[in-house]
C-alpha atoms as a PDB file:
ATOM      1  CA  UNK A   1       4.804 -11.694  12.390  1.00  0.00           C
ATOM      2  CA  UNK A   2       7.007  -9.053  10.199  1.00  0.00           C
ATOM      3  CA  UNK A   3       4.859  -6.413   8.906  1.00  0.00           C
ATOM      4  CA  UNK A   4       6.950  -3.441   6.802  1.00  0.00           C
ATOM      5  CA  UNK A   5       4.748  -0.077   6.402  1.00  0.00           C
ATOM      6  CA  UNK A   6       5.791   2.183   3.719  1.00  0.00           C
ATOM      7  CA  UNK A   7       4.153   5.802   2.678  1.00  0.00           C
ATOM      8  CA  UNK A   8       3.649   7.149  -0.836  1.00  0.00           C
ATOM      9  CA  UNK A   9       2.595  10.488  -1.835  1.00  0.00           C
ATOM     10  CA  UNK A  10       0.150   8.783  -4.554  1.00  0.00           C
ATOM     11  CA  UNK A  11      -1.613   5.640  -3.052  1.00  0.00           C
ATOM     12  CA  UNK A  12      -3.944   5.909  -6.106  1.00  0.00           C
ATOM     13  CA  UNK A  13      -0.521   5.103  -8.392  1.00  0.00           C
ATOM     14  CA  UNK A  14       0.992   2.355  -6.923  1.00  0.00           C
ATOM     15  CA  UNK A  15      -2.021   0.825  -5.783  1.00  0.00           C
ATOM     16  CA  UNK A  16      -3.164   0.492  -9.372  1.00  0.00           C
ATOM     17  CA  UNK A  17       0.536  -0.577 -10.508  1.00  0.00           C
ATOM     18  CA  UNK A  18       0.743  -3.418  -7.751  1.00  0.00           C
ATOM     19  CA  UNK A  19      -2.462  -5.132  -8.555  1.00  0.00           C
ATOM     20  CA  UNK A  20      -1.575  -4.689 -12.416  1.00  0.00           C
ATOM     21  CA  UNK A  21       1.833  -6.611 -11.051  1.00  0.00           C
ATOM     22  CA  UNK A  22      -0.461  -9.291  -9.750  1.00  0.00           C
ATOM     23  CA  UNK A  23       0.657  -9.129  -6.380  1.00  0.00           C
ATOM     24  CA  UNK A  24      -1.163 -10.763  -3.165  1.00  0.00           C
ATOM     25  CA  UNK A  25      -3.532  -7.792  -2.357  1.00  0.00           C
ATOM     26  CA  UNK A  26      -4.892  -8.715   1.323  1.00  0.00           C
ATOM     27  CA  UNK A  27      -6.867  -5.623   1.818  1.00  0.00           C
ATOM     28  CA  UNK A  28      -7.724  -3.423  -1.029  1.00  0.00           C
ATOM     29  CA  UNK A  29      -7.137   0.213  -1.006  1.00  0.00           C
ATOM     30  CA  UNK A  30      -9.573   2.336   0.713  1.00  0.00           C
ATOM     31  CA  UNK A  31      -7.626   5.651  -0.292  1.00  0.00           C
ATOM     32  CA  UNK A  32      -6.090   5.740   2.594  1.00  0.00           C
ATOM     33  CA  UNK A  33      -3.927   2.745   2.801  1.00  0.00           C
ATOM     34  CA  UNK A  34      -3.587  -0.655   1.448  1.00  0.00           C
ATOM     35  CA  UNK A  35      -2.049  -3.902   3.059  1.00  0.00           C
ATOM     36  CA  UNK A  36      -0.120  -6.582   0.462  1.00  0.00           C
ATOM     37  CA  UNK A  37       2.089  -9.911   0.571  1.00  0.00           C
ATOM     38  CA  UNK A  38       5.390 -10.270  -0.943  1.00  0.00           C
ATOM     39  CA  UNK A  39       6.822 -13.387  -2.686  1.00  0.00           C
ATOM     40  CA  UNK A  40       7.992 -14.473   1.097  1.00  0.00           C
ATOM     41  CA  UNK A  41       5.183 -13.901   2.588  1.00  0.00           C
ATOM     42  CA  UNK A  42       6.047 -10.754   4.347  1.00  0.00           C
ATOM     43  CA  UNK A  43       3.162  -8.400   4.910  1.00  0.00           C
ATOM     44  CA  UNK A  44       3.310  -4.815   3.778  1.00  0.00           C
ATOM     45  CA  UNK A  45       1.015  -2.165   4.671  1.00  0.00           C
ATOM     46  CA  UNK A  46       1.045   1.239   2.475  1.00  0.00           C
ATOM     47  CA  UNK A  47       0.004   4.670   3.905  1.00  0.00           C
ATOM     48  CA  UNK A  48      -0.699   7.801   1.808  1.00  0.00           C
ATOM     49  CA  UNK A  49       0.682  10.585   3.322  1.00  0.00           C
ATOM     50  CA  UNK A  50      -1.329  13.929   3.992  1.00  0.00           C
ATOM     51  CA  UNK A  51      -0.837  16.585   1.481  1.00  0.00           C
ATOM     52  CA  UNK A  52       0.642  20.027   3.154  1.00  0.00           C
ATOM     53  CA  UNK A  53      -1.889  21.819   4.203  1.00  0.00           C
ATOM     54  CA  UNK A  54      -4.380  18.777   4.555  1.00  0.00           C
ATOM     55  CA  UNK A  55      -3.667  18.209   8.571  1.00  0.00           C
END
């Protein structure tokens, strides 16, 4: 199975604007990360990086 992981700087922000965009959401965010289908079918998981300082 494909499975493309991205990171973002503001889960918060594009989780809100991809379930406003009505896509698949297969596990919800938890603040941390977030996993989501595309049209195909292709799973995509979504990290939130650490701040500077925060590790």
């Amino acid at each position: 199975m494909a499975m493309l992981w991205l990171e973002t700087d503001d889960l918060a922000t594009i989780a809100e604007r991809i379930v406003r965009s009505g896509a698949c959401v297969v596990e919800p965010s938890d603040g941390q990360s977030m996993i989501i289908t595309d049209p195909d079918g292709i799973v995509i998981e979504i990290w939130q990086t650490e701040e500077a300082g925060d590790g």
